[in-house]
N, C-alpha and C. Protein backbone atom coordinates (compact mmCIF):
# COMPACT_ATOMS: atom_id res chain seq x y z
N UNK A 1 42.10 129.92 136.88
CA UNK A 1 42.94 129.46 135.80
C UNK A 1 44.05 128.60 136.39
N UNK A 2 44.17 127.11 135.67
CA UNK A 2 44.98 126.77 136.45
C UNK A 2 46.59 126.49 135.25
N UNK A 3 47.56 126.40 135.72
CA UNK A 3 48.61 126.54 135.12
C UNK A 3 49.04 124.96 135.29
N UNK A 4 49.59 124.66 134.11
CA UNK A 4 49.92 123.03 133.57
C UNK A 4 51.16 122.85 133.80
N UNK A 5 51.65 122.38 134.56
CA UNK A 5 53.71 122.77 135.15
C UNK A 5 53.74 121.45 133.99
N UNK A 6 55.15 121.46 133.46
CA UNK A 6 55.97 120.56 132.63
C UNK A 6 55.86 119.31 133.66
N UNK A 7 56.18 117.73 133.19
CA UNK A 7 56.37 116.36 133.27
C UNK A 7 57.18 116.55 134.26
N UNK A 8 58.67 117.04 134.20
CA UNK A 8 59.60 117.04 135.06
C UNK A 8 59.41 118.02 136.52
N UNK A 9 58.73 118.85 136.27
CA UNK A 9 58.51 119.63 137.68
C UNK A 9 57.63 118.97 138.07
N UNK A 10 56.17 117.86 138.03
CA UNK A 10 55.42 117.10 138.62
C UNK A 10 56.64 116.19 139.25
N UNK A 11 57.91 115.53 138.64
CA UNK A 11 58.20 114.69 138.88
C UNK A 11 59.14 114.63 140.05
N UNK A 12 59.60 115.71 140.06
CA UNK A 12 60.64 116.42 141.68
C UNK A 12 59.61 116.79 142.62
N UNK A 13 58.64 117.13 142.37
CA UNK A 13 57.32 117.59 143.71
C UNK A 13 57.54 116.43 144.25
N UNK A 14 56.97 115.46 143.68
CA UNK A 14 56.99 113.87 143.96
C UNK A 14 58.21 113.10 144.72
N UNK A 15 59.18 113.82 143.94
CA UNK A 15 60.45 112.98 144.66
C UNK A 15 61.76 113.85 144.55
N UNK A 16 61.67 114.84 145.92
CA UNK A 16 62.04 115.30 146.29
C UNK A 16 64.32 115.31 146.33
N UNK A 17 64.27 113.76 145.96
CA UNK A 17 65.77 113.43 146.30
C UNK A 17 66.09 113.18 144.56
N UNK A 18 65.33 113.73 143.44
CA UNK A 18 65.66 114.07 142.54
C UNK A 18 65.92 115.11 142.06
N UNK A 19 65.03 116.00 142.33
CA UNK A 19 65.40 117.70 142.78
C UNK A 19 67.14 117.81 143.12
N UNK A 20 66.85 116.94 144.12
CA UNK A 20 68.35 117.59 145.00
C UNK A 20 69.20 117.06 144.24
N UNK A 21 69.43 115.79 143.55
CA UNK A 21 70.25 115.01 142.41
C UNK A 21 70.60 116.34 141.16
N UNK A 22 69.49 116.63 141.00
CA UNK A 22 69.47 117.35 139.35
C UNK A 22 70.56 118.63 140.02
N UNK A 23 69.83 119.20 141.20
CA UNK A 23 70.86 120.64 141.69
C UNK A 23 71.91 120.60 141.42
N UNK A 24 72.61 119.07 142.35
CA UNK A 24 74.04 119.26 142.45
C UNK A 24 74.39 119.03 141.55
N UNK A 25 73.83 118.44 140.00
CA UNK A 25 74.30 118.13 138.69
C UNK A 25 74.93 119.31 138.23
N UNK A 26 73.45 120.38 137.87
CA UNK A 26 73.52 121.71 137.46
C UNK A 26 74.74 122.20 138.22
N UNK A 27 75.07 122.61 139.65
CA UNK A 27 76.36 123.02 140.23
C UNK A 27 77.49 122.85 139.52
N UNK A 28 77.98 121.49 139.40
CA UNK A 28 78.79 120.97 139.36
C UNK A 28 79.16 121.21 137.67
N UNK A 29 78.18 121.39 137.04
CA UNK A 29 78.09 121.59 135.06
C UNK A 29 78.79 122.77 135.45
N UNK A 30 78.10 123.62 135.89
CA UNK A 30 78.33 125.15 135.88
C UNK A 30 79.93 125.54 136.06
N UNK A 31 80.34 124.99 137.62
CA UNK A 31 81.82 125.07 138.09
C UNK A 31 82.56 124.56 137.19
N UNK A 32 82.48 123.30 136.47
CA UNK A 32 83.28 122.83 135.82
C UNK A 32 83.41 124.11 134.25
N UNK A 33 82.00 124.58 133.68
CA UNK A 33 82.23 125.60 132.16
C UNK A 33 83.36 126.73 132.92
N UNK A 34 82.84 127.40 134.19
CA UNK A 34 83.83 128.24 134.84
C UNK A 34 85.00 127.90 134.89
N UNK A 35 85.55 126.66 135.41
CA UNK A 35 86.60 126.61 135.58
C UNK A 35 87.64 126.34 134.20
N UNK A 36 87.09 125.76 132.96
CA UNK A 36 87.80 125.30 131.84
C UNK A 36 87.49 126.80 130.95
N UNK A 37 86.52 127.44 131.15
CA UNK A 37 86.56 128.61 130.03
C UNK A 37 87.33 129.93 130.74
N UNK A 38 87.02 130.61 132.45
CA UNK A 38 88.00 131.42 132.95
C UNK A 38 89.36 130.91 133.47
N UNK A 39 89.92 129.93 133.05
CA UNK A 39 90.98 129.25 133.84
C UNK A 39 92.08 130.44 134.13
N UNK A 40 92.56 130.44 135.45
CA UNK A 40 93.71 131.06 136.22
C UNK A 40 94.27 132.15 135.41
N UNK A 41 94.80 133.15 135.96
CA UNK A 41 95.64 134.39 134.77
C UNK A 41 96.96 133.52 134.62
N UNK A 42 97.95 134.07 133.99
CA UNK A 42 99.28 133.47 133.71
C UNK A 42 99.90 133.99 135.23
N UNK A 43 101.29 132.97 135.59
CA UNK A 43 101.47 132.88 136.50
C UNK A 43 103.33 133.45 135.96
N UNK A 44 103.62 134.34 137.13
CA UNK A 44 105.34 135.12 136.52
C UNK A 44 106.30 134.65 137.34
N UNK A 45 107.11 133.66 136.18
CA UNK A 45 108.04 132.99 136.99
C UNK A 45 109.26 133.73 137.52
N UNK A 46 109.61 133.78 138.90
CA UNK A 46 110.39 134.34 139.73
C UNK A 46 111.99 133.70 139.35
N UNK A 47 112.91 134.01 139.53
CA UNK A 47 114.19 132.91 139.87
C UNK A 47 114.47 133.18 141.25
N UNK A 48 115.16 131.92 141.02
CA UNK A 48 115.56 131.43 142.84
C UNK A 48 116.87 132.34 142.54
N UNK A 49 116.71 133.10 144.39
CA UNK A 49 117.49 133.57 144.86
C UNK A 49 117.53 135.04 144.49
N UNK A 50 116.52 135.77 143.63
CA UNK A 50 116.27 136.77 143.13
C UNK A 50 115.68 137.11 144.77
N UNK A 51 116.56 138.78 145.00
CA UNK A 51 115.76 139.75 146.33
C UNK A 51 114.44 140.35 145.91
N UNK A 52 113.52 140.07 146.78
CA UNK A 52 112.59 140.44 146.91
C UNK A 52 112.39 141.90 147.83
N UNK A 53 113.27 141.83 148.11
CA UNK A 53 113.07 143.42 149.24
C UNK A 53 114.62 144.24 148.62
N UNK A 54 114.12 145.41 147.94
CA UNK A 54 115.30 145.94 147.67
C UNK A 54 116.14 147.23 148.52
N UNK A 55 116.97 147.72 148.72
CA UNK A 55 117.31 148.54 149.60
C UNK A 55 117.45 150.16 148.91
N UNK A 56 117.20 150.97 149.37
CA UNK A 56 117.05 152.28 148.64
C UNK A 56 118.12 152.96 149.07
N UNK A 57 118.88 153.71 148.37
CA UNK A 57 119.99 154.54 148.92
C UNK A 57 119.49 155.68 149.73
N UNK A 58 120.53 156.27 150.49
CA UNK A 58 120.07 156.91 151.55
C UNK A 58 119.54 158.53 150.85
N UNK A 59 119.15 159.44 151.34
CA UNK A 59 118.06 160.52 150.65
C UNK A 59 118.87 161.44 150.83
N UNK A 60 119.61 162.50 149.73
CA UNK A 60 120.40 163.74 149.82
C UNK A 60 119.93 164.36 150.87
N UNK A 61 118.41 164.81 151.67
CA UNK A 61 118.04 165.83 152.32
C UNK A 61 117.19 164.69 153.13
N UNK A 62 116.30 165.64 154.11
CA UNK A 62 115.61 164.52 155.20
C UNK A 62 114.41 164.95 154.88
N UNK A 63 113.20 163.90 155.05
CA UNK A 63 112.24 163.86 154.53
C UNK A 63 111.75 165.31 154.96
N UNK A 64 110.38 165.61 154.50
CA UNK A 64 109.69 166.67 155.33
C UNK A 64 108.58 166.45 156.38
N UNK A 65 108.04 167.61 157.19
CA UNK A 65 107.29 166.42 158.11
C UNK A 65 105.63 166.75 157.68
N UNK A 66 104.90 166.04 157.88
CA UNK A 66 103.36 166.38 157.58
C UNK A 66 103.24 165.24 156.55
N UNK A 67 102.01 165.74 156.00
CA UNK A 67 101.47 164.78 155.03
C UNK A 67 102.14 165.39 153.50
N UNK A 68 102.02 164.44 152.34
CA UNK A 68 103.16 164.94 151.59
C UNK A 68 102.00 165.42 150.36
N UNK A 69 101.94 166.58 149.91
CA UNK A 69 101.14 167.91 149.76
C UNK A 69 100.91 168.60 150.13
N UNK A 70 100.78 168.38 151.69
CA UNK A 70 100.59 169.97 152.74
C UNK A 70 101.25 170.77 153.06
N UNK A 71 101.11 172.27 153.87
CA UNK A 71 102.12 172.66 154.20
C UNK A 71 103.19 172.12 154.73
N UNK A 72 104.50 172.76 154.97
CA UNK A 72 105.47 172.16 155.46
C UNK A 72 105.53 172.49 156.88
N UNK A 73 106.64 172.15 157.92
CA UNK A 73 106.51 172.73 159.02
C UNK A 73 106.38 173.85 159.19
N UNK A 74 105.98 174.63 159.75
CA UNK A 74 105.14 176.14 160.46
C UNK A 74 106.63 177.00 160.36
N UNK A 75 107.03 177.87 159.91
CA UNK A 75 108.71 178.21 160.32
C UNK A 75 108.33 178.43 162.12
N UNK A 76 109.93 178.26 162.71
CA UNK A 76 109.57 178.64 163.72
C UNK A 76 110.24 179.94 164.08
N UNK A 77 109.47 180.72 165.10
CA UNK A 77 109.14 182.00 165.37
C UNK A 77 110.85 182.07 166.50
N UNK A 78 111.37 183.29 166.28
CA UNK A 78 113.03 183.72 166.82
C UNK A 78 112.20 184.11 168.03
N UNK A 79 113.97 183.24 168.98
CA UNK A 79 113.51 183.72 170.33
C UNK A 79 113.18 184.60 170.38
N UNK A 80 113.06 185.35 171.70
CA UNK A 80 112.76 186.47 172.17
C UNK A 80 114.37 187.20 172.64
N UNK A 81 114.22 188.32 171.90
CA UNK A 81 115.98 188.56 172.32
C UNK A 81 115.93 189.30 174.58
N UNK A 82 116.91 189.30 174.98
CA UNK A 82 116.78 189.56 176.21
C UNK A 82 116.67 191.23 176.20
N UNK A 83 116.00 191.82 177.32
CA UNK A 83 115.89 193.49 176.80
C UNK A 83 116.98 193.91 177.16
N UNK A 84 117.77 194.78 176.04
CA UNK A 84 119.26 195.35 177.27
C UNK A 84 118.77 196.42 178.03
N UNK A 85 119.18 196.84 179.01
CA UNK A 85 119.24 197.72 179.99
C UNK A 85 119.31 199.00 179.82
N UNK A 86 118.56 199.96 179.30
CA UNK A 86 118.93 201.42 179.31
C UNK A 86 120.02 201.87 179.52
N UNK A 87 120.86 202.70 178.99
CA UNK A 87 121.98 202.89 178.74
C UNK A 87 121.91 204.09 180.38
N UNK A 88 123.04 203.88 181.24
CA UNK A 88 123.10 205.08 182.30
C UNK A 88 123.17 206.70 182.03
N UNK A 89 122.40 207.25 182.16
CA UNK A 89 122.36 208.78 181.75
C UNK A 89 124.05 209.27 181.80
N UNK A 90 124.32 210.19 181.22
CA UNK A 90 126.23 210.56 180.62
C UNK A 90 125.94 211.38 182.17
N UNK A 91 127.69 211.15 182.68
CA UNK A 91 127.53 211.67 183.96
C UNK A 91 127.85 213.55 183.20
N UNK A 92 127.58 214.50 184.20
CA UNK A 92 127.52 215.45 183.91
C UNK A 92 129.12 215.92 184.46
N UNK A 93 129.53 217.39 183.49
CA UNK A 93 130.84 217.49 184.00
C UNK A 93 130.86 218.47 185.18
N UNK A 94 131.95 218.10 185.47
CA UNK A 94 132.22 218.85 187.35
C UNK A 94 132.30 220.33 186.31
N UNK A 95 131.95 221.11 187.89
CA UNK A 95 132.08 222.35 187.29
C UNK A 95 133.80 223.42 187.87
N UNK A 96 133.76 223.56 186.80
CA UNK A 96 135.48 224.82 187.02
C UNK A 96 135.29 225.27 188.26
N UNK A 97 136.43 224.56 188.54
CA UNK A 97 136.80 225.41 190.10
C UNK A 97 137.04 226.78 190.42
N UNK A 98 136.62 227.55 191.08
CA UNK A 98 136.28 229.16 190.94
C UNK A 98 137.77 229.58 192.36
């Protein structure tokens, strides 16, 4: 069975530098509907001399450390106190002189 291609596809087999003509046509149709029907979002006018970097007042308390949801720091664990010394046994009393 053989299949009957349209006038115009015989006619680009043939001549190859019409093909490539018609492409860049089609391209160029296309970019141009894109560019006039999605044209650019709105653009937000700034004023001159307006800061762009603003400064934050300083923080009642200091940050915490870790990632911010996790625990907080680990408390930390009290020295070790030093051992005192056993107290000296009570001296014993002299005995009455006889």
């Amino acid at each position: 069975m053989r299949i009957r291609l349209p006038d115009f596809v015989r006619r680009v087999r043939r001549r190859p530098l019409i093909g490539v003509v018609g492409s860049l046509l089609l391209h160029l149709a296309v970019l141009g509907a894109l560019l006039l029907v999605a044209a650019p979002g709105p653009t937000y006018p700034v004023k001159r001399g307006e800061p762009l970097i603003v400064e934050l007042p300083q923080a009642d308390e200091p940050a915490r450390r870790g990632r911010p949801g996790g625990p907080g720091t680990p408390p930390t664990p009290e020295a070790p106190r030093p051992a005192t010394p056993p107290a000296p046994p009570a001296a014993k009393p002299a005995p009455p002189p006889t």
